[in-house]
Protein backbone atom coordinates (compact mmCIF):
# COMPACT_ATOMS: atom_id res chain seq x y z
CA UNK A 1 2.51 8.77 10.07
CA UNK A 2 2.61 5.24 9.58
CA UNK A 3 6.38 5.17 9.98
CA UNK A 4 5.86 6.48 13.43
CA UNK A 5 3.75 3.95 14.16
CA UNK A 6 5.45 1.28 13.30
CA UNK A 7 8.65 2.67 15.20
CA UNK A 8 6.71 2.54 18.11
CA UNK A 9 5.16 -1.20 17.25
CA UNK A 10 8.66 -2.36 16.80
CA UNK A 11 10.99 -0.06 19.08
CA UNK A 12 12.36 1.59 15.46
CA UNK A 13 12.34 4.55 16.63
CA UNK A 14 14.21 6.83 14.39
CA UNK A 15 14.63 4.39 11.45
CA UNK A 16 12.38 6.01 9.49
CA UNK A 17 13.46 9.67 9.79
CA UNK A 18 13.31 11.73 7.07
CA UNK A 19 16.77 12.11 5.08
CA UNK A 20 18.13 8.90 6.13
CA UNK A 21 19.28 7.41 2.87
CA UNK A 22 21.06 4.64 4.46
CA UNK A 23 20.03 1.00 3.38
CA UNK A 24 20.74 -0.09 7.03
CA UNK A 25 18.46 1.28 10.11
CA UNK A 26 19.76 3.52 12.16
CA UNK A 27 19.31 0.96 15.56
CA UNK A 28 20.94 -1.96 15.75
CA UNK A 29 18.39 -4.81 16.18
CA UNK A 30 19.06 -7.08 19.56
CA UNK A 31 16.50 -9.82 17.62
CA UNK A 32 17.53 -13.13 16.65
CA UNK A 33 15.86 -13.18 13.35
CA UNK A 34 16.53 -16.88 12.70
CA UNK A 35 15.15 -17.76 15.73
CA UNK A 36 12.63 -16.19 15.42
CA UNK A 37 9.28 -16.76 17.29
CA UNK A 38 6.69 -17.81 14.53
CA UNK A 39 3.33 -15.70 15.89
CA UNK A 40 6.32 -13.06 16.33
CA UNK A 41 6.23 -12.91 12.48
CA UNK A 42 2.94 -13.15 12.29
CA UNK A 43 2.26 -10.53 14.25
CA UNK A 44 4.69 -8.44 12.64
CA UNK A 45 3.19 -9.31 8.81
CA UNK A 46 -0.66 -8.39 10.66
CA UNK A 47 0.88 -5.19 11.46
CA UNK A 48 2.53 -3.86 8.11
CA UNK A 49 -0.62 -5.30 6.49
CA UNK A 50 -3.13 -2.86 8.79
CA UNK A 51 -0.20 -0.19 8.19
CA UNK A 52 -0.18 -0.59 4.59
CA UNK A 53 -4.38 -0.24 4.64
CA UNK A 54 -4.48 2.61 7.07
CA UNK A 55 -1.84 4.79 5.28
CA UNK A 56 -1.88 3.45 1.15
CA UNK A 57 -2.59 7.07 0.19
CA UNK A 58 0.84 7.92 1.71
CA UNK A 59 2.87 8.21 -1.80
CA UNK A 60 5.79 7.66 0.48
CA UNK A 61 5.09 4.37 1.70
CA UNK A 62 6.98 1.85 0.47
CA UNK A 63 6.16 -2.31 1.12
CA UNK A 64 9.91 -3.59 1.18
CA UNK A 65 10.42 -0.34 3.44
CA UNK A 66 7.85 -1.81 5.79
CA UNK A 67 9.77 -5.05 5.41
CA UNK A 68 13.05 -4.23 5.79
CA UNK A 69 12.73 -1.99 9.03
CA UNK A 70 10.60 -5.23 10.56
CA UNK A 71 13.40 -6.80 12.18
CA UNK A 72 13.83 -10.50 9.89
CA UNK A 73 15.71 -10.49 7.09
CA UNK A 74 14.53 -9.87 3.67
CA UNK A 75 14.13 -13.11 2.25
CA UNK A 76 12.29 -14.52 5.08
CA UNK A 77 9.87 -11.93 5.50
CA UNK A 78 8.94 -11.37 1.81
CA UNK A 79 8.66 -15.22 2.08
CA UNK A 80 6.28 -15.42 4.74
CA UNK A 81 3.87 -12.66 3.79
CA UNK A 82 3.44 -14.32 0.94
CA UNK A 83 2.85 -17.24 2.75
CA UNK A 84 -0.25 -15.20 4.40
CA UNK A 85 -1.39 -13.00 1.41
CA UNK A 86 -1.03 -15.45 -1.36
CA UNK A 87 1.04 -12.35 -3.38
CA UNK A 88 4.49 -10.10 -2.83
CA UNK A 89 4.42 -7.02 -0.63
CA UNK A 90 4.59 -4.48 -3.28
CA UNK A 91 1.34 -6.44 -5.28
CA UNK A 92 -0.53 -6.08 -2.12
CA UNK A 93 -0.09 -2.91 -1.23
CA UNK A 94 -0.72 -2.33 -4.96
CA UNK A 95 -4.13 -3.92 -5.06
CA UNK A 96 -5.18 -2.05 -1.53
CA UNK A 97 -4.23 1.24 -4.02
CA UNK A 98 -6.06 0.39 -6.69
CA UNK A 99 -9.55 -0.98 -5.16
CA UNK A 100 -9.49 2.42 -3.12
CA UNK A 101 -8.68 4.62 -6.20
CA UNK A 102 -11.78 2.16 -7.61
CA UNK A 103 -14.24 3.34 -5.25
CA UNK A 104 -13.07 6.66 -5.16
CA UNK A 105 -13.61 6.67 -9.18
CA UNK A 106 -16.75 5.74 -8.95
CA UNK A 107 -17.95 7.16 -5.97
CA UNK A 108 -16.83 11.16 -5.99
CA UNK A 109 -16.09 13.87 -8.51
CA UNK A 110 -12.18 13.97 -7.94
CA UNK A 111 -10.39 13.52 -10.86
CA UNK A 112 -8.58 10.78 -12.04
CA UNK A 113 -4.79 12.44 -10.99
CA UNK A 114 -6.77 13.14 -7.70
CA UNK A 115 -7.63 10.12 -7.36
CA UNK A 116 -4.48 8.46 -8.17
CA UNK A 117 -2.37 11.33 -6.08
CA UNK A 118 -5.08 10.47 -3.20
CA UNK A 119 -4.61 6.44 -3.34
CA UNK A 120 -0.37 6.80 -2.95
CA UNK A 121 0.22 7.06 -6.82
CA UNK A 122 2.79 9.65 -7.16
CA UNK A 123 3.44 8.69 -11.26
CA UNK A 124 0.21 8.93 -12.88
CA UNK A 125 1.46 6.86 -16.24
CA UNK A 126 2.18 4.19 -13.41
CA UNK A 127 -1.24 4.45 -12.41
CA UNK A 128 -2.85 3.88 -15.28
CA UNK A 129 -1.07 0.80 -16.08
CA UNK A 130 -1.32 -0.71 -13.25
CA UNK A 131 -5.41 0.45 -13.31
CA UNK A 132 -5.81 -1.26 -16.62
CA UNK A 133 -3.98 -3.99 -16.01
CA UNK A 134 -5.90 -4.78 -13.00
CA UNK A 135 -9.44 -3.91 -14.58
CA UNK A 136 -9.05 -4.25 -17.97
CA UNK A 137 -9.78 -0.42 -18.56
CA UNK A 138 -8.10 2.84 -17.64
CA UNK A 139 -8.95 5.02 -15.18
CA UNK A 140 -10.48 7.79 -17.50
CA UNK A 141 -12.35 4.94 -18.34
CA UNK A 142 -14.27 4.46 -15.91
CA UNK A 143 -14.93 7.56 -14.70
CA UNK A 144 -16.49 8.30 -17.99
CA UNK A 145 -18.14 5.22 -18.29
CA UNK A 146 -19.81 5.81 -14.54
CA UNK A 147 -21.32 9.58 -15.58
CA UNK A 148 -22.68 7.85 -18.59
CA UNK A 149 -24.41 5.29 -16.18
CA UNK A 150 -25.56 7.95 -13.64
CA UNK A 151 -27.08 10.23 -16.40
CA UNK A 152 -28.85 7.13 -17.82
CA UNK A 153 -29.92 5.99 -14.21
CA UNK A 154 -31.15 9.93 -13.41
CA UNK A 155 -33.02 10.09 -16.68
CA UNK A 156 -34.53 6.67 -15.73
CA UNK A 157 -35.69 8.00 -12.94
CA UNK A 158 -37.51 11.31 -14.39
């Protein structure tokens, strides 16, 4: 799980255990985040970014989760990955979502709550907003309009 993962990247282990509904981490962090070594961020922001594209079907996975267990302080974090991405945490891990749940559309027979539930989408209305906003159609959409082009392209083809 990426949690795991990241427990071990950052010596967190045990902050993301199951259950723990605390807004603090369970460990104490011994970092100066002020003082903070700038590739040390950097490295840290490359991290939750490969995390957040390895695991985006994880409906669990949550950006300012990421953020928060990373060790800086909200603010300064959030600040700097948007220094890298050019957006927020949540709109990135959004848009990693919704160009897989693209593909996926377009590319397999799953269904559109499939699709979604596959691509980290736990609220399908959700989904479909955020689809159309991004695309300018909805999901069912697109799927339809992609077995009207592939039965036009096979009859082509006869």
């Amino acid at each position: 799980r990426y949690c795991d993962h990241l427990g071990i990247m950052f010596g967190l282990s045990g902050v993301f255990k199951k259950g723990n509904t605390n807004k603090k981490p369970i460990i104490d962090f011994d970092r100066n985040t002020e003082a903070a070594d700038s590739t040390d961020v950097y490295s840290v922001i490359h991290s939750i970014i490969e995390l957040m594209k390895k695991n985006y079907g994880d409906t669990e996975l949550r950006a300012g989760d990421l953020l928060r267990q990373s060790g800086f302080s909200d603010d300064y974090i959030r600040g700097r990955f948007i220094e890298v991405t050019g957006m927020s945490p949540v709109k990135y891990l959004n848009s990693i979502r919704l160009k897989n749940a693209r593909a996926m559309l377009t590319a397999t027979t799953l269904t559109v709550n499939e699709v979604a539930f596959k691509c980290g989408f736990s609220d399908m209305s959700y989904f479909s907003r955020m689809f159309k906003s991004e695309y300018g159609m909805t999901p069912t959409r697109l799927k339809k309009n992609e077995k009207y082009y592939s039965v036009s392209l096979n009859v082509e083809k006869e």
